[in-house]
PDB file of N, CA and C in Angstrom:
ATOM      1  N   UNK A   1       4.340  -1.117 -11.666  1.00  0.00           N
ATOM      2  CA  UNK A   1       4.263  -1.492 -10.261  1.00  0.00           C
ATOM      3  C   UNK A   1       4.661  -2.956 -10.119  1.00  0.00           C
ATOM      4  N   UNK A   2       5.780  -3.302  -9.459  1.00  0.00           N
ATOM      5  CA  UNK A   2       6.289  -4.264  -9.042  1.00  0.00           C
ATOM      6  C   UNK A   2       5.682  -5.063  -8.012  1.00  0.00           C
ATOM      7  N   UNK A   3       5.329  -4.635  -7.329  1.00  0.00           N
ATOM      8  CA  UNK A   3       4.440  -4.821  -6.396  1.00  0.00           C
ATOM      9  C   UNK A   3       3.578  -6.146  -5.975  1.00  0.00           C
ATOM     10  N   UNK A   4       4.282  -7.420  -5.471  1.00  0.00           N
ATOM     11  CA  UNK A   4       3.271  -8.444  -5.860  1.00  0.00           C
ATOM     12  C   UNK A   4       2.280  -8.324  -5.189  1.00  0.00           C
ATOM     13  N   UNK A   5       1.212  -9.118  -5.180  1.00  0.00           N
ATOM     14  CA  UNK A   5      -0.122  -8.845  -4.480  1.00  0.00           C
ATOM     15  C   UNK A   5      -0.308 -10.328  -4.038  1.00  0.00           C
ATOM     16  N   UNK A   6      -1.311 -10.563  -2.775  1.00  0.00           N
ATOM     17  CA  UNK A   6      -1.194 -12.006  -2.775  1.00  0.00           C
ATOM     18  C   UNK A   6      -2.189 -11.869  -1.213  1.00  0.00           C
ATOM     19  N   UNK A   7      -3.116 -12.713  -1.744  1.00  0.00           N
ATOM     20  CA  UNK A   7      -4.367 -13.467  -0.907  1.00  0.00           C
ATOM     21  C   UNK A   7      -4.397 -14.349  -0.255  1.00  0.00           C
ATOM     22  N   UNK A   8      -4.129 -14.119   1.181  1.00  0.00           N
ATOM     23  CA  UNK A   8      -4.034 -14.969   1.954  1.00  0.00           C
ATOM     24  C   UNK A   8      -5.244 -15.259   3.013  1.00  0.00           C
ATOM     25  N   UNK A   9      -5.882 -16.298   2.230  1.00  0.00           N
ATOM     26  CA  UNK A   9      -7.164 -17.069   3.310  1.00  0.00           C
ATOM     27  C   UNK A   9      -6.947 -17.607   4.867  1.00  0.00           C
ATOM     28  N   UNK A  10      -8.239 -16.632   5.662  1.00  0.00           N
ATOM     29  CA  UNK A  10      -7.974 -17.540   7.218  1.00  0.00           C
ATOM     30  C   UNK A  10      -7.099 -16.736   7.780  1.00  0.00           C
ATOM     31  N   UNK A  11      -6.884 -15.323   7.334  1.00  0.00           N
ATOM     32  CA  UNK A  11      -5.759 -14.746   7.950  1.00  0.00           C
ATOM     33  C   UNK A  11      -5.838 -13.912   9.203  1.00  0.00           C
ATOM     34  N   UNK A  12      -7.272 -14.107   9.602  1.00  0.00           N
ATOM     35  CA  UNK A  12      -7.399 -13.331  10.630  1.00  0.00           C
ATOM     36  C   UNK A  12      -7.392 -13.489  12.021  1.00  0.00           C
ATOM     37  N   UNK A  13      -5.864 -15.093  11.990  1.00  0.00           N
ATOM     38  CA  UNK A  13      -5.966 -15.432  13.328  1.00  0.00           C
ATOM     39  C   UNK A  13      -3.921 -16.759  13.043  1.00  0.00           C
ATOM     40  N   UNK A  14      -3.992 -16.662  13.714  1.00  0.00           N
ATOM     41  CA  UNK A  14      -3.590 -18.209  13.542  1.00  0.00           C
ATOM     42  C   UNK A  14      -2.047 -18.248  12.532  1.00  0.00           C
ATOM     43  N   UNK A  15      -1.677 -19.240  12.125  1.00  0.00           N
ATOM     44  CA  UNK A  15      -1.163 -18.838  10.506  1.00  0.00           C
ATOM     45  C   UNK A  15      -1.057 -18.002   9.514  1.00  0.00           C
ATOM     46  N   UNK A  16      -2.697 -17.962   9.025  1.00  0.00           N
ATOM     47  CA  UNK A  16      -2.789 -16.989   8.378  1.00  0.00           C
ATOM     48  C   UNK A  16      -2.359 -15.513   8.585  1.00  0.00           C
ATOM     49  N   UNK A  17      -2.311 -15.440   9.785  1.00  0.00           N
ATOM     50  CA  UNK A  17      -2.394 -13.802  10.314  1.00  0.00           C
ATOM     51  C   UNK A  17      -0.856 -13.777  10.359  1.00  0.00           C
ATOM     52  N   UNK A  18       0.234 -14.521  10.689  1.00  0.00           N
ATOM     53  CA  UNK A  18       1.501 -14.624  10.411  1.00  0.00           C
ATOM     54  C   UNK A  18       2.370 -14.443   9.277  1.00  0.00           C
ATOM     55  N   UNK A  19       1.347 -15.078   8.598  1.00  0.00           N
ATOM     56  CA  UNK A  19       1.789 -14.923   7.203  1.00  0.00           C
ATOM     57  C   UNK A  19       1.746 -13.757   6.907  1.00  0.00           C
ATOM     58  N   UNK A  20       0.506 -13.292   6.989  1.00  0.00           N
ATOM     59  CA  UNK A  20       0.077 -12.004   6.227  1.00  0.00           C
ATOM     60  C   UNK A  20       1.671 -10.963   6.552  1.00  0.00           C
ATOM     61  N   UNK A  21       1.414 -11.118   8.313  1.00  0.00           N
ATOM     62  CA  UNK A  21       2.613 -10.134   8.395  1.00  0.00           C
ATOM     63  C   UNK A  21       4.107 -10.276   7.872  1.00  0.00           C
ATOM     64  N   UNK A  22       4.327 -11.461   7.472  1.00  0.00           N
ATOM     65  CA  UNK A  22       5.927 -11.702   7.638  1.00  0.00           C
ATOM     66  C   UNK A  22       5.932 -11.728   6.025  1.00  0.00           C
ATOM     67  N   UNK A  23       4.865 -11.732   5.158  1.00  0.00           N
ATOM     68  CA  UNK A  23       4.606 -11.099   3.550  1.00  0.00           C
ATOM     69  C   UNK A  23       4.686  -9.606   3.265  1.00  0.00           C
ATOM     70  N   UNK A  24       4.075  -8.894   4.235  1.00  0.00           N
ATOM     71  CA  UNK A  24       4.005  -7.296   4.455  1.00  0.00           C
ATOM     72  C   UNK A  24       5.286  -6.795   4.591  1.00  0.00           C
ATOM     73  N   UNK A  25       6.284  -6.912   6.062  1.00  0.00           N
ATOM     74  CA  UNK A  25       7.358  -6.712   6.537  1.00  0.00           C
ATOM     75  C   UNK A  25       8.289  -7.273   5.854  1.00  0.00           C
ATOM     76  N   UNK A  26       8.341  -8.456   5.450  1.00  0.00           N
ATOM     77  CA  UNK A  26       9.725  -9.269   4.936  1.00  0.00           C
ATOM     78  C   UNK A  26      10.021  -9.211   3.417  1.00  0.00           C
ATOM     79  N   UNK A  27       8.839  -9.445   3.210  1.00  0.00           N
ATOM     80  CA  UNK A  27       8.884  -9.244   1.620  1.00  0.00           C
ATOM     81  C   UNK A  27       8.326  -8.171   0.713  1.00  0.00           C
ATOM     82  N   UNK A  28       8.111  -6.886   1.371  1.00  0.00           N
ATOM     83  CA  UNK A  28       7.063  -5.927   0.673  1.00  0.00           C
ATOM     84  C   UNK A  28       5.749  -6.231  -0.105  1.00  0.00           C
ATOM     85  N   UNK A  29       5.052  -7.279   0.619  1.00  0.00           N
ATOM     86  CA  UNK A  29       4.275  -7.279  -0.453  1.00  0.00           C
ATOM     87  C   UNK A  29       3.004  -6.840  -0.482  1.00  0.00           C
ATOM     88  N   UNK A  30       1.983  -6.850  -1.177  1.00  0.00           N
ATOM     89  CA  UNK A  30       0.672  -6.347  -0.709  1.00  0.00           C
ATOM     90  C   UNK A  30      -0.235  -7.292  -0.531  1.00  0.00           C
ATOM     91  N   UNK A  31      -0.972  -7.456   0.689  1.00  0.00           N
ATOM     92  CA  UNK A  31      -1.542  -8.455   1.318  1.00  0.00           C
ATOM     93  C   UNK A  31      -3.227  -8.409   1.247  1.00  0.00           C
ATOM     94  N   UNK A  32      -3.880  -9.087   0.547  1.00  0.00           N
ATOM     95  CA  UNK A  32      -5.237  -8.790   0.460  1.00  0.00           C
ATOM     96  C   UNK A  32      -5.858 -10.037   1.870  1.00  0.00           C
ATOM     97  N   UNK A  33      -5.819  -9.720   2.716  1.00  0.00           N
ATOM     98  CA  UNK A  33      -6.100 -10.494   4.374  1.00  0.00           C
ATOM     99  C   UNK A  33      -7.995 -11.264   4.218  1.00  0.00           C
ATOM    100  N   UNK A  34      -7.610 -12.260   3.516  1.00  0.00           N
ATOM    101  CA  UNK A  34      -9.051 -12.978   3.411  1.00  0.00           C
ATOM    102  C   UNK A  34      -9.573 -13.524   5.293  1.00  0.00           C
ATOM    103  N   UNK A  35     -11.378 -13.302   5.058  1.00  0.00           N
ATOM    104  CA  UNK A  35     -11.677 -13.353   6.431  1.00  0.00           C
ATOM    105  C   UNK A  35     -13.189 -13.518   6.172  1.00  0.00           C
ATOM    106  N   UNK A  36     -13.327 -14.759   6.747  1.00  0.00           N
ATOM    107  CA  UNK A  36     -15.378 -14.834   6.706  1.00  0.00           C
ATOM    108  C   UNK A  36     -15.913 -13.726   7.387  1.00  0.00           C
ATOM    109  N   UNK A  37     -15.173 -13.654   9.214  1.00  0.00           N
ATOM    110  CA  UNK A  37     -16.039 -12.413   9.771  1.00  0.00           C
ATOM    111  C   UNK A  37     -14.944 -11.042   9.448  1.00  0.00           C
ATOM    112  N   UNK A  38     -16.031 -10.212   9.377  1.00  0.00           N
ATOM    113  CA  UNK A  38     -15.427  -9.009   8.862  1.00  0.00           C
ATOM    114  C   UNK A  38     -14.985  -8.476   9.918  1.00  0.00           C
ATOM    115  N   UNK A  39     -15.326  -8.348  11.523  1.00  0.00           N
ATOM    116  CA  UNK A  39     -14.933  -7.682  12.379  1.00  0.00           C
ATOM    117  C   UNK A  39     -13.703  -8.225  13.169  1.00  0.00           C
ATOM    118  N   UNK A  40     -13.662  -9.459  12.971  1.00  0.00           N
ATOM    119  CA  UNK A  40     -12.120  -9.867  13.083  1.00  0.00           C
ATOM    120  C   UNK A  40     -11.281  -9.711  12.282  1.00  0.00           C
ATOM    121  N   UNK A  41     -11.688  -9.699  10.822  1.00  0.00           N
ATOM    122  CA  UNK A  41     -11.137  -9.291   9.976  1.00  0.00           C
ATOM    123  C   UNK A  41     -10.228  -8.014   9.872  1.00  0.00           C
ATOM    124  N   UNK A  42     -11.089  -7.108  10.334  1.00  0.00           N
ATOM    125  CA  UNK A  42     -11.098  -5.589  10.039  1.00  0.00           C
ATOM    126  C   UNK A  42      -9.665  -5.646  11.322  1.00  0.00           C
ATOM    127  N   UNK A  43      -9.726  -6.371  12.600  1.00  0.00           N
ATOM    128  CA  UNK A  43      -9.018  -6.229  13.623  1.00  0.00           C
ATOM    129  C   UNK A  43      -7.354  -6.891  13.526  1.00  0.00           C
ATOM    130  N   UNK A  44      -7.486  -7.633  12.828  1.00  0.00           N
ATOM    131  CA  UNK A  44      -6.291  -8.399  11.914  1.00  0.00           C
ATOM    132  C   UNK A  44      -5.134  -7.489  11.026  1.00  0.00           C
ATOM    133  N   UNK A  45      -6.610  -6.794  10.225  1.00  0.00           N
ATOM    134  CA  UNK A  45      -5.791  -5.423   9.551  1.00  0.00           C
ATOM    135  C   UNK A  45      -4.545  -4.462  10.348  1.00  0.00           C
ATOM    136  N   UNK A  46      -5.538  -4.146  11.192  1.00  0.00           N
ATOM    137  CA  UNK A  46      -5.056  -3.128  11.846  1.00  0.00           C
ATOM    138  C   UNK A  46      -3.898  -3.988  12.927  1.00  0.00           C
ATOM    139  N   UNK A  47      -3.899  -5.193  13.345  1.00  0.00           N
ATOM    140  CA  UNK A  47      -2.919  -5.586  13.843  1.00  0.00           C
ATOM    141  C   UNK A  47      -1.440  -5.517  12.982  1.00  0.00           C
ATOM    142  N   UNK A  48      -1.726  -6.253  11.391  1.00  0.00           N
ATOM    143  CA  UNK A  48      -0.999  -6.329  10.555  1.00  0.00           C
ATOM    144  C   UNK A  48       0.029  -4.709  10.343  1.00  0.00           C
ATOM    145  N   UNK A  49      -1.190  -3.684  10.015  1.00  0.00           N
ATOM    146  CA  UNK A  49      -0.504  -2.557   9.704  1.00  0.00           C
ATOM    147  C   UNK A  49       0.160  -1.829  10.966  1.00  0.00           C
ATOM    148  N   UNK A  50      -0.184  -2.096  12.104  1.00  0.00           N
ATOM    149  CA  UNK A  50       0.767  -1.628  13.324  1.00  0.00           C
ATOM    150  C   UNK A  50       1.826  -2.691  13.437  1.00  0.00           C
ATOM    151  N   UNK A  51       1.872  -3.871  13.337  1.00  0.00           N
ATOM    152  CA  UNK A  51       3.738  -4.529  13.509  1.00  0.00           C
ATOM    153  C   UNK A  51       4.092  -4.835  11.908  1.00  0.00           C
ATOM    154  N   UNK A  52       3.527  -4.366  11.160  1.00  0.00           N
ATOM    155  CA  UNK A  52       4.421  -4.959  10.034  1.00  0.00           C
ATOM    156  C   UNK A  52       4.268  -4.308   8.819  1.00  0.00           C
ATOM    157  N   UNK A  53       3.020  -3.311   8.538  1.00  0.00           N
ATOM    158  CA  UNK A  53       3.392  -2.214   7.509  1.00  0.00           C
ATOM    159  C   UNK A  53       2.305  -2.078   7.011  1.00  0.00           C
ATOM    160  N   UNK A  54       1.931  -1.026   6.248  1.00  0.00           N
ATOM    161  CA  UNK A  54       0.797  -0.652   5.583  1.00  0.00           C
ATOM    162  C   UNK A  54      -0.092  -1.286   4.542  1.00  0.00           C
ATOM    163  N   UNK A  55       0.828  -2.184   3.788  1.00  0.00           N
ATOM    164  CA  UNK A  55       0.063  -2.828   1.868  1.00  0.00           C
ATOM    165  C   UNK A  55      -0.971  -3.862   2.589  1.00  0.00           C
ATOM    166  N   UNK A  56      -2.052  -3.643   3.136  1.00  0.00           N
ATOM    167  CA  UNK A  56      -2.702  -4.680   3.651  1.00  0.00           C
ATOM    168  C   UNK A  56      -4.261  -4.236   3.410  1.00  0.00           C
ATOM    169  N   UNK A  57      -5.044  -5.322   2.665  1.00  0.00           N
ATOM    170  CA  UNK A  57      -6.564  -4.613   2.722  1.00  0.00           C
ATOM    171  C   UNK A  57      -7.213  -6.122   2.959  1.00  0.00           C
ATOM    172  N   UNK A  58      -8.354  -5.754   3.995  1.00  0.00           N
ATOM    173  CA  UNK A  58      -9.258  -6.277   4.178  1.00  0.00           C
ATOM    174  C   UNK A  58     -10.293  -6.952   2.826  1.00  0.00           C
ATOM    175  N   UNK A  59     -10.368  -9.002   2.679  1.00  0.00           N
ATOM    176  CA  UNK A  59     -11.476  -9.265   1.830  1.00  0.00           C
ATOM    177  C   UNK A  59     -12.321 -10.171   2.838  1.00  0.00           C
ATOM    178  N   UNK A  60     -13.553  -9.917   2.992  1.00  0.00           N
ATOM    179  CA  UNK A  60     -14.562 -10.709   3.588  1.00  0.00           C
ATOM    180  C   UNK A  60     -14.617 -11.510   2.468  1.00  0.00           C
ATOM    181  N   UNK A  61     -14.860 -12.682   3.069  1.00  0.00           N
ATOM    182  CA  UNK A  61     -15.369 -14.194   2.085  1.00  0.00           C
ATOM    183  C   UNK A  61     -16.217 -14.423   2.914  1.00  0.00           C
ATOM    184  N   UNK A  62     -17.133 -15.039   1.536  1.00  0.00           N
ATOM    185  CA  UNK A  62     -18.387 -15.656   1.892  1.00  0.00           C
ATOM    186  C   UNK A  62     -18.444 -17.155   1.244  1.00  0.00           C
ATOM    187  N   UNK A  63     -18.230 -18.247   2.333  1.00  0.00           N
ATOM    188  CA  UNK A  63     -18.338 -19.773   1.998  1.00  0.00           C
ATOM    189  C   UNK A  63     -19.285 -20.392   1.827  1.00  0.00           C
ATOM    190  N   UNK A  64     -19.629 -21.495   1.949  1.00  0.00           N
ATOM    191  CA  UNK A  64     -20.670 -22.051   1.942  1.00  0.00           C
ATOM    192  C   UNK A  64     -21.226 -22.432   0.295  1.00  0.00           C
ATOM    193  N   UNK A  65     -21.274 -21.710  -0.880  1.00  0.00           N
ATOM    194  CA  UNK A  65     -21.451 -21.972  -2.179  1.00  0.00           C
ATOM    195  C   UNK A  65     -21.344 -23.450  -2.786  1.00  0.00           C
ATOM    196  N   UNK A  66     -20.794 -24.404  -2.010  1.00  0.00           N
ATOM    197  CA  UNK A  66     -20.325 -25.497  -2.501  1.00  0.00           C
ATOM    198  C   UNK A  66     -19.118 -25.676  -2.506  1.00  0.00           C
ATOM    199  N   UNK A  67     -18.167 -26.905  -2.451  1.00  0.00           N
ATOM    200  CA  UNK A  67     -17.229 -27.219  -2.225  1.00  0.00           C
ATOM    201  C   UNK A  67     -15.973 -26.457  -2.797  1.00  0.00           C
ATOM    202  N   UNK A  68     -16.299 -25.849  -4.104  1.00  0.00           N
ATOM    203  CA  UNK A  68     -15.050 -25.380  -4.893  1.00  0.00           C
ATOM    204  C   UNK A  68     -15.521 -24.126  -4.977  1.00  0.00           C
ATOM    205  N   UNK A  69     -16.846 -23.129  -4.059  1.00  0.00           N
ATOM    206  CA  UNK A  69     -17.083 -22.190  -4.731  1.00  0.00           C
ATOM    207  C   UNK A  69     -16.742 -21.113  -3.606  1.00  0.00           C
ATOM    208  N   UNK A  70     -16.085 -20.151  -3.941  1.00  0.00           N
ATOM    209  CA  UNK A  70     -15.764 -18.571  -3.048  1.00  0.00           C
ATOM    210  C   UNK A  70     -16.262 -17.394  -3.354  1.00  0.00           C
ATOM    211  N   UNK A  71     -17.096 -16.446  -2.291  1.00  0.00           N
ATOM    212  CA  UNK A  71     -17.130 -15.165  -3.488  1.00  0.00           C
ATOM    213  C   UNK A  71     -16.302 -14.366  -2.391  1.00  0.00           C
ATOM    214  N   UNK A  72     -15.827 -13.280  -2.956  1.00  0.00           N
ATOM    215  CA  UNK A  72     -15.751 -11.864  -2.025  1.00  0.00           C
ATOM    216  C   UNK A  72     -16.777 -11.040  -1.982  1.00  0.00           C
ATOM    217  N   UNK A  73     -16.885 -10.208  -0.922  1.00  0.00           N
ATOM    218  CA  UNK A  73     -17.512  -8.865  -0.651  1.00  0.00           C
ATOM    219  C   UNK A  73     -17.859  -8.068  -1.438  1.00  0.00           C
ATOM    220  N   UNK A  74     -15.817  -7.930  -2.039  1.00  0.00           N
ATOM    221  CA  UNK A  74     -15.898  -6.859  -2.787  1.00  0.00           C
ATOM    222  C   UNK A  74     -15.098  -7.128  -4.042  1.00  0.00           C
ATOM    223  N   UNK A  75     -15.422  -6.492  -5.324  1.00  0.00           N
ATOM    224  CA  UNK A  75     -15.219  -6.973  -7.477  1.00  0.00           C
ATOM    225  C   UNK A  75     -13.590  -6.638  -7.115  1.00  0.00           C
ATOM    226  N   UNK A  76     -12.649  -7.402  -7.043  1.00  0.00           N
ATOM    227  CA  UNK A  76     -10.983  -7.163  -7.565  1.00  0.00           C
ATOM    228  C   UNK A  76     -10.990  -7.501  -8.901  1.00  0.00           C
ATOM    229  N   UNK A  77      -9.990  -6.741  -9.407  1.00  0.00           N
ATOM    230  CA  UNK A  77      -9.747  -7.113 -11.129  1.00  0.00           C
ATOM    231  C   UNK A  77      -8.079  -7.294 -10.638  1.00  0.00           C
ATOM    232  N   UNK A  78      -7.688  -7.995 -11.941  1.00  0.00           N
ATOM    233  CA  UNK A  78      -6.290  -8.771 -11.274  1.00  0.00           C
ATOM    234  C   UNK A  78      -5.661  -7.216 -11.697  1.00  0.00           C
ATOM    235  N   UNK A  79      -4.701  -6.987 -11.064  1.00  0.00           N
ATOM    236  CA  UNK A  79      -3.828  -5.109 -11.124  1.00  0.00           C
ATOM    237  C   UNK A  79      -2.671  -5.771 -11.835  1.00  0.00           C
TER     238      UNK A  79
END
């Protein structure tokens, strides 16, 4: 699988959410759509996969840990 994969923080508005799409559509790629709230999050998705294509999954982040620290929601192993 060729397939790059690629995490884009903050994407559920703004920039980020641009990106995501013009990574999806332009470049095939698969978009893991980082997002503190999940319900904007989740709404981002579904924006993404109606103008610009399907490889897109929802990661809630959770901040606050300290300056350098991130977790996700949910365990990714690098594919």
């Amino acid at each position: 699988d060729n397939l790059k994969r690629i995490l884009v923080t903050g994407a559920n508005t703004g920039i980020g959410l641009a990106l995501a799409k013009q990574l999806v559509a332009d470049y095939g790629c698969h978009v893991y759509l980082g997002s503190r709230n999940a319900e904007r999050g989740s709404r981002a998705v579904e924006d993404v996969k109606k103008n610009a294509g399907e490889n897109v999954e929802l990661l809630t982040i959770v901040s606050g840990l300290g300056q350098s620290n991130m977790q996700c929601n949910t365990p990714y192993s690098v594919r």
